[in-house]
Protein backbone atom coordinates (compact mmCIF):
# COMPACT_ATOMS: atom_id res chain seq x y z
CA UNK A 1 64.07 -145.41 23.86
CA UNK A 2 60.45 -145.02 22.15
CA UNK A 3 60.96 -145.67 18.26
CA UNK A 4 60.54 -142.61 17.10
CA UNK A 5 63.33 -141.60 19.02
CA UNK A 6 65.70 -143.99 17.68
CA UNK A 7 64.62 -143.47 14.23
CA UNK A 8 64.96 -139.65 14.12
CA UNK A 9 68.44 -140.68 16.18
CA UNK A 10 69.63 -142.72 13.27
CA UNK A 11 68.46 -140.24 10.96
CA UNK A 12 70.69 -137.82 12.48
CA UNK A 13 73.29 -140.00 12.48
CA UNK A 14 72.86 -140.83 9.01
CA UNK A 15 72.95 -136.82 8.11
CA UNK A 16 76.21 -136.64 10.46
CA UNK A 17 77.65 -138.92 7.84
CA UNK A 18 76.74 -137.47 5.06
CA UNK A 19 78.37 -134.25 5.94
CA UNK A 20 82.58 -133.87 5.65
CA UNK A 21 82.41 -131.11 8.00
CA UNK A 22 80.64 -132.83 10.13
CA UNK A 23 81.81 -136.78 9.72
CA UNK A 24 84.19 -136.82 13.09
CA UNK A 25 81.08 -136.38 15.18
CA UNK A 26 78.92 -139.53 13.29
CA UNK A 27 80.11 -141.45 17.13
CA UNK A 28 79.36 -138.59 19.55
CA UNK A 29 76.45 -138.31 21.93
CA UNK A 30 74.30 -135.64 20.92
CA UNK A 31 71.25 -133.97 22.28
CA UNK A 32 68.64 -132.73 19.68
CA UNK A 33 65.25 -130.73 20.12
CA UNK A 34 62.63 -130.15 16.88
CA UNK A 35 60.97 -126.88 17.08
CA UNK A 36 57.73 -127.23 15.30
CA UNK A 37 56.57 -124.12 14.95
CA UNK A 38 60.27 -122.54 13.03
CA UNK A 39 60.58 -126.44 10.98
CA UNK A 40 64.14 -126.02 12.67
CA UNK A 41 66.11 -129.45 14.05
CA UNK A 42 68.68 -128.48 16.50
CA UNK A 43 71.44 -130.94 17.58
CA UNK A 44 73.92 -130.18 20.47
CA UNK A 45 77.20 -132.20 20.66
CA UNK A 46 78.78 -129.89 23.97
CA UNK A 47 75.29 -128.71 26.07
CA UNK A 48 77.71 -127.21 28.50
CA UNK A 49 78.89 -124.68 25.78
CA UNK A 50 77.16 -121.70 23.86
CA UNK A 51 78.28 -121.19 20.40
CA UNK A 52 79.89 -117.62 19.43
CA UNK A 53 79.44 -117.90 15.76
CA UNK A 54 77.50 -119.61 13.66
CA UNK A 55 78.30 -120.57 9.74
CA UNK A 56 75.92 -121.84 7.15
CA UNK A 57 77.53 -125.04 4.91
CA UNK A 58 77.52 -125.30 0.91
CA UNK A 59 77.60 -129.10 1.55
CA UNK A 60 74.26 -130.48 3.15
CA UNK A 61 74.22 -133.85 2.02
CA UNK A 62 71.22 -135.84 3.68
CA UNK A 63 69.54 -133.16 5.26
CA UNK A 64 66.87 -131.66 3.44
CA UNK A 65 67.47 -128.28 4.55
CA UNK A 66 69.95 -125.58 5.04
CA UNK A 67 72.88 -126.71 7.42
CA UNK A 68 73.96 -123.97 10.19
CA UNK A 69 76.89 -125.28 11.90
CA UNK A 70 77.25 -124.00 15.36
CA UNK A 71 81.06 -123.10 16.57
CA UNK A 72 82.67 -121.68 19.92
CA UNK A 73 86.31 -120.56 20.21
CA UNK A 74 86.69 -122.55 16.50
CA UNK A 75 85.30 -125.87 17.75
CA UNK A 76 81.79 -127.04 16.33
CA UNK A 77 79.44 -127.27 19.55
CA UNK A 78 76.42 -128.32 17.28
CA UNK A 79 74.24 -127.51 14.10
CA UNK A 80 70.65 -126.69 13.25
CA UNK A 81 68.63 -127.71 10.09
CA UNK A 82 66.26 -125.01 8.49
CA UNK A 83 62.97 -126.20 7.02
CA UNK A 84 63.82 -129.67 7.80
CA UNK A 85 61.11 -132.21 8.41
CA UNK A 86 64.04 -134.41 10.65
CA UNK A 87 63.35 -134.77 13.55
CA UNK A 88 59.59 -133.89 13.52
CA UNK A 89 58.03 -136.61 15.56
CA UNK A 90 55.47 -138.87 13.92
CA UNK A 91 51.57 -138.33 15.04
CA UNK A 92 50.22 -141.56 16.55
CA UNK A 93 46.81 -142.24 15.17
């Protein structure tokens, strides 16, 4: 796993922590994708199944953005963090 990778891995881990609503997932496998272009870190606990709601948290605590928890049939499936430099890979000089 390149180091950036782990890094932005423990960082997510690290928000996952931070988070009550989120806490029972800090041990999960997750998948996550940065989308440069929206500032917008997406992490996926269940890839095999779309969310049918989505619900924005009062609680962020590490993430240094707006939460958006992800939820199908009740169950949280994943989150996303808005404006969020997490996850943003660093530029090799």
């Amino acid at each position: 796993m390149p180091d950036d990778e782990f890094y932005i891995r423990e960082k997510i881990r690290s928000v996952i922590r931070s988070i009550p609503a989120l806490t029972q997932f800090q041990f999960h496998d997750f998948e996550f994708l940065y989308d440069s272009d929206e500032q917008i870190l997406h992490v996926v606990f269940n890839p095999e199944q779309d969310a049918d709601d989505s619900v924005f948290l009062e609680e962020f605590g590490e993430a240094d953005g707006n939460v958006l928890v992800h939820t199908a049939n009740g169950i949280v499936v994943g989150f996303s963090i808005l404006d969020t430099q997490i996850g943003r890979p660093n530029p090799k000089l």
